[in-house]
C-alpha atoms as a PDB file:
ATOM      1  CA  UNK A   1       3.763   6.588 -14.906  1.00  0.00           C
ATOM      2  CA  UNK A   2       6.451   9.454 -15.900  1.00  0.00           C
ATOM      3  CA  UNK A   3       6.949   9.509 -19.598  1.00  0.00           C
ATOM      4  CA  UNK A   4       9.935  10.809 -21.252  1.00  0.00           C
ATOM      5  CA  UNK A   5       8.091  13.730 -22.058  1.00  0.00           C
ATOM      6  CA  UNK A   6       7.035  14.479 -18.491  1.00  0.00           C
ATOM      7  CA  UNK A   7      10.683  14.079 -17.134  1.00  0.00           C
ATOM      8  CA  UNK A   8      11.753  16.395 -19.761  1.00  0.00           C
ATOM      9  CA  UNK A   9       9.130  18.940 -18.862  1.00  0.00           C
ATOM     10  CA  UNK A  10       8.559  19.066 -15.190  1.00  0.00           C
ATOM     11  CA  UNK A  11      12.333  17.795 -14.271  1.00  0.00           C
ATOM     12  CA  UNK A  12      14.256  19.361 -16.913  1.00  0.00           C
ATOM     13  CA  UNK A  13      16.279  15.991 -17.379  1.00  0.00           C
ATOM     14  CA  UNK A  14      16.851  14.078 -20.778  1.00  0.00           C
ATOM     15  CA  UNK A  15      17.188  10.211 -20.348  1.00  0.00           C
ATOM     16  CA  UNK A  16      19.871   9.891 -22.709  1.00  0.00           C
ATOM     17  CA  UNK A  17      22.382  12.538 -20.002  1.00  0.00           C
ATOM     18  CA  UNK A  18      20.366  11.810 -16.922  1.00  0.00           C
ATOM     19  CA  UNK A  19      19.790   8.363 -16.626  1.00  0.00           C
ATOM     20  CA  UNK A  20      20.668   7.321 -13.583  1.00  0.00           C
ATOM     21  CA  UNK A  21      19.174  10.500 -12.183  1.00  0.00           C
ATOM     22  CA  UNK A  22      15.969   9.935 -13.951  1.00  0.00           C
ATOM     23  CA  UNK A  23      15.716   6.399 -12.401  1.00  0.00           C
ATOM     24  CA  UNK A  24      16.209   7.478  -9.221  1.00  0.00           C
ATOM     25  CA  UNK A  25      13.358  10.246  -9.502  1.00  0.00           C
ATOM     26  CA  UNK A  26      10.993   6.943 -10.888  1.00  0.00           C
ATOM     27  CA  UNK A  27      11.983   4.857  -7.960  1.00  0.00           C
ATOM     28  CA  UNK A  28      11.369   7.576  -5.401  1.00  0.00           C
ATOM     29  CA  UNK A  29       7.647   8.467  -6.866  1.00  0.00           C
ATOM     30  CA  UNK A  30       7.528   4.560  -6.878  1.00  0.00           C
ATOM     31  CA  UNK A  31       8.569   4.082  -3.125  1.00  0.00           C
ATOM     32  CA  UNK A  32       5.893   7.018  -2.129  1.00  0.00           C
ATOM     33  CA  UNK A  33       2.897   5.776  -4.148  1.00  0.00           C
ATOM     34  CA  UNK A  34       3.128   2.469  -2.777  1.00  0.00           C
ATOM     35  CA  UNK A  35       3.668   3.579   1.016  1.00  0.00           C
ATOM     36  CA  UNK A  36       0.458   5.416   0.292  1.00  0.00           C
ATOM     37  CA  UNK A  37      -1.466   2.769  -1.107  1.00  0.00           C
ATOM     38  CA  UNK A  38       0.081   0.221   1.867  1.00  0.00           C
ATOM     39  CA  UNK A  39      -1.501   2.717   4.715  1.00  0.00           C
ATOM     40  CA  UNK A  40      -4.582   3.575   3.476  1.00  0.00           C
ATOM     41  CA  UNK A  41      -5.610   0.673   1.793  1.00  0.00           C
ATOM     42  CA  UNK A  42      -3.460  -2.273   2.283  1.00  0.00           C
ATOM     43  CA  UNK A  43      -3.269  -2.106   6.471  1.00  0.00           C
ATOM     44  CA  UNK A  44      -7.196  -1.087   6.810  1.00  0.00           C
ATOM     45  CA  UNK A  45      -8.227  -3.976   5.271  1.00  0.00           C
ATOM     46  CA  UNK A  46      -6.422  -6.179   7.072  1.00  0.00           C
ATOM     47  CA  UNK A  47      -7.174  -5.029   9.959  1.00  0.00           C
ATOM     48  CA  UNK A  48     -10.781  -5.777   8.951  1.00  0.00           C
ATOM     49  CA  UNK A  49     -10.279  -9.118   7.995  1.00  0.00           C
ATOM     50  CA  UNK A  50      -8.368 -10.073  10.763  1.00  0.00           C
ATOM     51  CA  UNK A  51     -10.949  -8.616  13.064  1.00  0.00           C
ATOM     52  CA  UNK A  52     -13.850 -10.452  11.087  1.00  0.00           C
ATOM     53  CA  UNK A  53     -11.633 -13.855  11.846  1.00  0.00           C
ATOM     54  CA  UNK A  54     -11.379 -12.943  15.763  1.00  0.00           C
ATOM     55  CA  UNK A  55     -12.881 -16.554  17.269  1.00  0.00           C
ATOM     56  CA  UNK A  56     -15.587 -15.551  20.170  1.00  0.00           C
ATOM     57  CA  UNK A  57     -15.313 -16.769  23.625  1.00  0.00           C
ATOM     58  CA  UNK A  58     -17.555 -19.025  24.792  1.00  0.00           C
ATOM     59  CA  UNK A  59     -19.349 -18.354  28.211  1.00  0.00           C
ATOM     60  CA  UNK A  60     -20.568 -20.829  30.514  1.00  0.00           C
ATOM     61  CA  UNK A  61     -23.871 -18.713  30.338  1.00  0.00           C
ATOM     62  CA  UNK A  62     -24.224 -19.432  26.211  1.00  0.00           C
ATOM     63  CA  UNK A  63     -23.882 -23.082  26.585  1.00  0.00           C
ATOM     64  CA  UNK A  64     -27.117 -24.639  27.234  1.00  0.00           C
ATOM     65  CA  UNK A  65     -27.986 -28.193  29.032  1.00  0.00           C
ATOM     66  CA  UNK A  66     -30.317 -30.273  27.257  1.00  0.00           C
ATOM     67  CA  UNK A  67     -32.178 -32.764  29.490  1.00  0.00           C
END
């Protein structure tokens, strides 16, 4: 995801000072990716799959007498 090289470039921090710093930063870009992913993909879908699952109602009209 974030290389060494990235943190050094964009964030100015070196792992070997900055560790705890740089983890932080990692877990935070972690944390917001997933909350992305969870409401547009994750919560849509099952949505739709619990709404394919609904069970229909039957009414008296649908239900046929044989004689």
């Amino acid at each position: 995801m974030f290389s060494e090289y990235r943190m050094n470039k964009y964030f100015v921090l070196d792992k070997q000072i900055d560790f705890t710093l740089s983890f932080f930063i990692r877990l935070i870009i972690l944390i917001a990716i997933s909350s992305i992913s969870y409401l547009y993909f994750e919560k849509p879908i099952r949505n739709k799959i619990k709404n394919s699952r609904t069970i229909r109602k039957i009414s008296p009209e649908s239900i046929q007498v044989q004689t």
